[in-house]
Protein backbone atom coordinates (compact mmCIF):
# COMPACT_ATOMS: atom_id res chain seq x y z
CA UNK A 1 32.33 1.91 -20.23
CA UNK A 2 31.20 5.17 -21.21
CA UNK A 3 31.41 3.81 -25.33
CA UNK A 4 29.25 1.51 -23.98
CA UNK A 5 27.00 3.71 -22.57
CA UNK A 6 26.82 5.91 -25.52
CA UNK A 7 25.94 2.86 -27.73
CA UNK A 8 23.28 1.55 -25.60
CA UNK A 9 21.53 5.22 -25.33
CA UNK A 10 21.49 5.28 -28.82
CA UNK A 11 19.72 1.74 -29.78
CA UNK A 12 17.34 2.50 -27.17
CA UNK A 13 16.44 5.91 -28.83
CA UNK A 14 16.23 4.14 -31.61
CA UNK A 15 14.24 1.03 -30.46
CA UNK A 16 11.54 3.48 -28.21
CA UNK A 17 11.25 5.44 -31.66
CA UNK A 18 10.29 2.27 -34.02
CA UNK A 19 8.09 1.33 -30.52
CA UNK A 20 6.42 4.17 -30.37
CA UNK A 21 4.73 3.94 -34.20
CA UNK A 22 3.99 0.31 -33.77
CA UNK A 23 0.72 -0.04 -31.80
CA UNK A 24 1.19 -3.98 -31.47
CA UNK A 25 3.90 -3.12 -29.21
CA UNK A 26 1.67 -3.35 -26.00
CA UNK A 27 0.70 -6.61 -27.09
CA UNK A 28 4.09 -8.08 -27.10
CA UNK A 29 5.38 -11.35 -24.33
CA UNK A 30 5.74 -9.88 -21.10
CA UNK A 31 9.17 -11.06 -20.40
CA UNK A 32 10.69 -9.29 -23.00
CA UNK A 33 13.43 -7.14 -22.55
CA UNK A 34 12.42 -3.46 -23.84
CA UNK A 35 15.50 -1.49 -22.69
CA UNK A 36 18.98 -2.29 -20.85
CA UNK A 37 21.64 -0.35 -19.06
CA UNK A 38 24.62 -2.50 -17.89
CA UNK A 39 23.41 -5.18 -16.33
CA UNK A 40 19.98 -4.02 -15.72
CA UNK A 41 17.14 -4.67 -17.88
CA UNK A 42 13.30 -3.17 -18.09
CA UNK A 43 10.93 -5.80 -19.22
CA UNK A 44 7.63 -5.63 -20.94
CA UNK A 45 6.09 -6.43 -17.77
CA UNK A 46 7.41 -4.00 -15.61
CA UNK A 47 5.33 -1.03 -17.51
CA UNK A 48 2.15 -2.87 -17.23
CA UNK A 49 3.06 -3.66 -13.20
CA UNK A 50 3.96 0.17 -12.83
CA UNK A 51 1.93 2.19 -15.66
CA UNK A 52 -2.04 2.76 -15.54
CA UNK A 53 -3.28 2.70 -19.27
CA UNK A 54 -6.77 2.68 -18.21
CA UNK A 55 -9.29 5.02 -20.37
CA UNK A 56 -6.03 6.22 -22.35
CA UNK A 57 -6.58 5.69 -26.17
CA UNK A 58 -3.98 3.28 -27.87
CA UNK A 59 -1.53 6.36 -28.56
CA UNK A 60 -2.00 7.82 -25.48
CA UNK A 61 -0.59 4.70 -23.87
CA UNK A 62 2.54 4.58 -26.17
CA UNK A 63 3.17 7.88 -25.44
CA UNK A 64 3.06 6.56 -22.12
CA UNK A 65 5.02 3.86 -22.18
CA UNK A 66 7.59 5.98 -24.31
CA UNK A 67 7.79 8.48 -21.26
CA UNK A 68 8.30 5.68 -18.97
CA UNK A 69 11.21 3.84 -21.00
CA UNK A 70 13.50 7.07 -21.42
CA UNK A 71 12.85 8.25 -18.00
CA UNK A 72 14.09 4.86 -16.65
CA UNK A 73 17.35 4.66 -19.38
CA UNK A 74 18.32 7.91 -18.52
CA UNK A 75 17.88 7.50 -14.91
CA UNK A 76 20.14 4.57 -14.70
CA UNK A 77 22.46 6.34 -16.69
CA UNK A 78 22.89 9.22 -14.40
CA UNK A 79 23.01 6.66 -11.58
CA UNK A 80 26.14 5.13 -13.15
CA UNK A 81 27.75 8.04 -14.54
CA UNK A 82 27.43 10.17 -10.64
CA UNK A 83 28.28 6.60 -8.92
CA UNK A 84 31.80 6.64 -11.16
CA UNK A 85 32.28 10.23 -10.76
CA UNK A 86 31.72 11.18 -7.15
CA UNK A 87 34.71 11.16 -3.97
CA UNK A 88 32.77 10.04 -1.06
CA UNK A 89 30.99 6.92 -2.11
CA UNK A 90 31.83 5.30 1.05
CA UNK A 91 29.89 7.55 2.97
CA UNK A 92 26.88 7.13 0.55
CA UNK A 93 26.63 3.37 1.34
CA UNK A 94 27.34 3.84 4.68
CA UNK A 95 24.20 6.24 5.02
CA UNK A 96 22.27 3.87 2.84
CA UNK A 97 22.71 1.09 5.12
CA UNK A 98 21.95 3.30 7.81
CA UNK A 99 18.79 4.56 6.05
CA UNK A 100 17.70 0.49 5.49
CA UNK A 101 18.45 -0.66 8.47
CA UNK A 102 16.28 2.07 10.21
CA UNK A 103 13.85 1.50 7.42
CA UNK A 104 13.44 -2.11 8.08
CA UNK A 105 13.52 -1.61 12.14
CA UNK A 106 10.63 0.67 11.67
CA UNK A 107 8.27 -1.60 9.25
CA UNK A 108 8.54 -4.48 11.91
CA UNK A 109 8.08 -2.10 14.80
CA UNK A 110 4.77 -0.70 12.93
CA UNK A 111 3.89 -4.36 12.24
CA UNK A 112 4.32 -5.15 15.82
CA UNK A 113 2.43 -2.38 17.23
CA UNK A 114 -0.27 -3.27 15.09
CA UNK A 115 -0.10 -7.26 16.09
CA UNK A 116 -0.03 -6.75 19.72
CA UNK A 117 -1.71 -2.97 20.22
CA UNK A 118 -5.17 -2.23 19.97
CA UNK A 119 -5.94 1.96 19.61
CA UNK A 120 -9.47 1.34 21.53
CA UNK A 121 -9.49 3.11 24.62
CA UNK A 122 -12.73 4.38 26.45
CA UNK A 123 -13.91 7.43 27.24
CA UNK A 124 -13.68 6.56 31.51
CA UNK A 125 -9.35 6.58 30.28
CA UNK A 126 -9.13 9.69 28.28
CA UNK A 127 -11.19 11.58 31.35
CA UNK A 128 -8.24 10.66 33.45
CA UNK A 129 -5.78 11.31 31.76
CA UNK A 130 -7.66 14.74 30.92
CA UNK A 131 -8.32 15.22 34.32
CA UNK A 132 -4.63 14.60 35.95
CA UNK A 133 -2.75 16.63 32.98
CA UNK A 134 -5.32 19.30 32.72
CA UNK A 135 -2.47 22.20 32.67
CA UNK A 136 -1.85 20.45 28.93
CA UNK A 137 -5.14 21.51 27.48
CA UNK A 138 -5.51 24.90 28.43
CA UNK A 139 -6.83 27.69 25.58
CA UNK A 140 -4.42 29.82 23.68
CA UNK A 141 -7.72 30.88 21.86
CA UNK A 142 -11.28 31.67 21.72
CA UNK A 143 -13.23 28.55 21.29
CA UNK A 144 -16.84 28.45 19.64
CA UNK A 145 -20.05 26.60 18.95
CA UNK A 146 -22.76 28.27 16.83
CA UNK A 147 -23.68 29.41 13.73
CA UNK A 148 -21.91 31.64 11.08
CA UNK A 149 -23.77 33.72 8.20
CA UNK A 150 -22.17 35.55 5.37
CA UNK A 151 -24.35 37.72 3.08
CA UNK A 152 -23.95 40.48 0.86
CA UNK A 153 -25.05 43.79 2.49
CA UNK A 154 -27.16 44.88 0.13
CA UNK A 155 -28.96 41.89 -0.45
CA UNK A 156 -33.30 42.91 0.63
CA UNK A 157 -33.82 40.38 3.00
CA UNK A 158 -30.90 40.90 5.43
CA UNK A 159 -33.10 41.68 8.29
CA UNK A 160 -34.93 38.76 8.15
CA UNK A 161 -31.51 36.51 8.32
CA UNK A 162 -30.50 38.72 10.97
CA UNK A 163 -33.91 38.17 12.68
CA UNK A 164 -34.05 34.65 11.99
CA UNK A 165 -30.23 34.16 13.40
CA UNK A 166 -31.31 35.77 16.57
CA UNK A 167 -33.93 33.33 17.25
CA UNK A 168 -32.32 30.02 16.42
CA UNK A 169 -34.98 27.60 17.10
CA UNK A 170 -35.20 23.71 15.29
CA UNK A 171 -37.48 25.09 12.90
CA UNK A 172 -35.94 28.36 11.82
CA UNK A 173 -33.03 26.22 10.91
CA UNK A 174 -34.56 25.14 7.56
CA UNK A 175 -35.44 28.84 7.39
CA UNK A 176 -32.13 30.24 7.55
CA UNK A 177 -30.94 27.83 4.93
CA UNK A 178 -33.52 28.17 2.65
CA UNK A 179 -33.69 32.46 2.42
CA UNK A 180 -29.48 31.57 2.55
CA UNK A 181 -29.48 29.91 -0.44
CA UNK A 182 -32.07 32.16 -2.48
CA UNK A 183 -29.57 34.79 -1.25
CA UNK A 184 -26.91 33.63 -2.16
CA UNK A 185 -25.48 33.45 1.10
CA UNK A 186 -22.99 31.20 2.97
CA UNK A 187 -24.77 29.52 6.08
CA UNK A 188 -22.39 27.02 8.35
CA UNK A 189 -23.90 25.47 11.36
CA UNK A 190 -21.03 24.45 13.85
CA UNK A 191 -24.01 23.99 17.08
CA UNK A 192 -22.38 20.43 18.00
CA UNK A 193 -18.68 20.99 17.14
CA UNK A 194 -16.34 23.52 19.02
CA UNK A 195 -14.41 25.60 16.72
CA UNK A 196 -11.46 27.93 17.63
CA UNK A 197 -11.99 31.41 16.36
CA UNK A 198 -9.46 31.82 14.09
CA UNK A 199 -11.17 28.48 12.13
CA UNK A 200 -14.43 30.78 12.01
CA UNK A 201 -12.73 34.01 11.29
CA UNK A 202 -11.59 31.75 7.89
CA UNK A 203 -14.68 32.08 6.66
CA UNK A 204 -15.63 35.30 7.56
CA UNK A 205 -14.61 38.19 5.66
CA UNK A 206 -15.27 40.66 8.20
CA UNK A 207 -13.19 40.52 11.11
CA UNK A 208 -15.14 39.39 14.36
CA UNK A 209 -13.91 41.01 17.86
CA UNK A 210 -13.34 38.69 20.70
CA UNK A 211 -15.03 41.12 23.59
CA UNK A 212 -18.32 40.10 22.12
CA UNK A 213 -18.26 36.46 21.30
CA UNK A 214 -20.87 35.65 24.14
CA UNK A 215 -23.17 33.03 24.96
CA UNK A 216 -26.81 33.35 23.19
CA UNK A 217 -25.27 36.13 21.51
CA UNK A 218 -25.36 37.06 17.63
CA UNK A 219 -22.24 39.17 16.49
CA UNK A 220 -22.88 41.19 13.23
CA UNK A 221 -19.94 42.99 11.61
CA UNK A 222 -20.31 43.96 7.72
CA UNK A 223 -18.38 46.00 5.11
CA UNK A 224 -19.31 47.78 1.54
CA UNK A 225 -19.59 44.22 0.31
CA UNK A 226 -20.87 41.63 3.48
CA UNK A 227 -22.83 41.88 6.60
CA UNK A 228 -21.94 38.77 8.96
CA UNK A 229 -23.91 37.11 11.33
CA UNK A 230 -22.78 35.36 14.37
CA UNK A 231 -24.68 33.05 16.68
CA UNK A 232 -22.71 31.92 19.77
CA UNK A 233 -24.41 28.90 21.62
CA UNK A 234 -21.59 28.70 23.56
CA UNK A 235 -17.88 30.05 23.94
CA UNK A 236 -14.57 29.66 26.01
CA UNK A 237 -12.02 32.05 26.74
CA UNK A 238 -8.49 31.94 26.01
CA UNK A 239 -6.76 30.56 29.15
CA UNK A 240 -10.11 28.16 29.97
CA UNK A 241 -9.90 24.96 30.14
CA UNK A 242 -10.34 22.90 26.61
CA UNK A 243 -13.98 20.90 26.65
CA UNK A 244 -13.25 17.13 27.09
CA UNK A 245 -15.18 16.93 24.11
CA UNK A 246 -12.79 19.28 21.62
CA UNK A 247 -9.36 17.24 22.97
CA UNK A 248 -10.74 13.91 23.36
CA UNK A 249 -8.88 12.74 20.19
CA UNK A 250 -5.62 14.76 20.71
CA UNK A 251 -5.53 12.59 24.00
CA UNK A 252 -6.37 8.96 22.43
CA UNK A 253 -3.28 9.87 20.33
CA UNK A 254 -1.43 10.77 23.29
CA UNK A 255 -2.08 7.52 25.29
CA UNK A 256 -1.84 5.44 22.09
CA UNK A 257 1.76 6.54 21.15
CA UNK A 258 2.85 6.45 24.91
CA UNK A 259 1.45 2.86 24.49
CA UNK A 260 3.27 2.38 21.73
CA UNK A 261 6.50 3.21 22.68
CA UNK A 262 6.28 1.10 26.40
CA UNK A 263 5.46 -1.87 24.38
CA UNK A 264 8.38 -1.18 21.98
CA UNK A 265 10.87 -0.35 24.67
CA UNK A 266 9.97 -3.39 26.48
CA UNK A 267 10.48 -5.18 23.66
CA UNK A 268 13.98 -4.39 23.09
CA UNK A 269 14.80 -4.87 26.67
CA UNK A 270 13.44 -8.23 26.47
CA UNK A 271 15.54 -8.85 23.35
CA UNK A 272 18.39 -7.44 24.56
CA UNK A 273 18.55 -9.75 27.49
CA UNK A 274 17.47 -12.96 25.74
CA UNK A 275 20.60 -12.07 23.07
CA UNK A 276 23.13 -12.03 25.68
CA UNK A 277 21.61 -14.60 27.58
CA UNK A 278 21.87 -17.12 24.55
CA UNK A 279 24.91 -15.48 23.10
CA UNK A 280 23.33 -14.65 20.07
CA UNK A 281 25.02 -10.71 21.02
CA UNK A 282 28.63 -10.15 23.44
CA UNK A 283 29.43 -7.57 25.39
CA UNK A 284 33.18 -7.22 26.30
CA UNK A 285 32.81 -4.25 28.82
């Protein structure tokens, strides 16, 4: 077996060598068998069902393709060699089949739940369910809505960004962006979106104190190098209740797995009983 081996190694070495100078190579009948280990053989068609040659050059490609094939020889060859050499073989099937039988079971579960499930829910269910499990979404954090501004301290128009940020009307928006940009400053408008702190305090490089972070408020904290600007429209404390609006998606997920997993456990009851109602499954005890 392992003469075998060894001999087969060797012609392919010697086969994805002459393949590799020979350009018409990836021109060749897709059936035709470009490598072989035991009884299992790579064909010509394989590398153009699993490789992507597109915009490589010609060698490129072969040097492609010549990856592939010795990757693939020497992969069944370490299969072969650890399947001959190893003790507990047994158990290694006997987790595979475990592993594809779970494998398969989940595939026609997912295929089920999307057959017979729909993820649509409207906003009158996730208010109940927010409403009668309230204790779920409670705070562990600030949460924010506003606008964050990150400049360089000693940039000369910092007092009109600051000035500007106090005042954040419709049409000082395009204001802020524009003396921003010629200032090479970092301008992030979160108004509409509720953002925890620590998400803002990313993209600050000044730490920001909680005790402040009020409504209609602008927090500025700087350093030798940045001055930060802080507009809060709005705020909750840690230990408030999160807004419908910020947890509305963590609760369609909720209610669409708990969905998910009623249908499926039905399902098996059902099955259950209609096996051992038509004898398809025994029980003895």
């Amino acid at each position: 077996m392992m003469l075998k081996q060894v001999t087969c190694s060797l012609f392919l070495m010697l086969f994805v060598a002459s393949c590799s100078m020979d350009s018409s190579f990836l021109r060749r009948k897709s059936n035709e068998v470009i490598a072989e280990v035991g009884n299992e053989k790579l064909l010509r068609d394989d590398l153009t069902r699993n490789l992507n040659f597109k915009n490589l050059s010609e060698s490129d490609s072969l040097l492609v393709v010549d990856s592939y094939i010795k990757n693939w020889v020497s992969d069944r060859l370490m299969y072969n060699k650890a399947k001959s050499s190893i003790d507990n073989i047994d158990e290694v099937d006997s987790l595979v089949d475990v592993y594809k039988r779970s494998l398969i079971i989940y595939e026609y579960e997912s295929q089920l739940v999307n057959e017979h499930l729909s993820d649509q829910m409207s906003d009158a269910q996730l208010r109940i369910y927010y409403k009668e499990n309230s204790s779920l979404f409670t705070l562990t954090e600030p949460l924010l809505r506003g606008m964050l501004l990150v400049a360089y301290s000693d940039v000369p128009d910092l007092q009109v960004l600051e000035s500007l940020m106090t005042n954040p009307t419709e049409n000082n928006l395009d204001l802020i962006s524009s003396v921003s940009v010629k200032n090479a400053a970092k301008f992030e408008y979160f108004v509409d979106n509720w953002l925890p702190l620590s998400e803002v305090q990313k993209n600050s490089p000044v730490s920001l104190r909680d005790k402040e972070l009020r409504a209609g408020h602008l927090v500025s904290a700087s350093d030798s190098v940045h001055t930060v600007f802080l507009y809060v429209q709005e705020s909750k404390e840690a230990g408030d209740l999160q807004p419908f609006e910020y947890t509305k998606s963590r609760i369609r997920s909720i209610l669409t797995e708990q969905s998910k997993n009623e249908y499926l456990r039905n399902y098996r009851k059902g099955l259950y009983e209609i096996g051992i109602q038509k004898g398809d499954a025994k029980r003895y005890k």
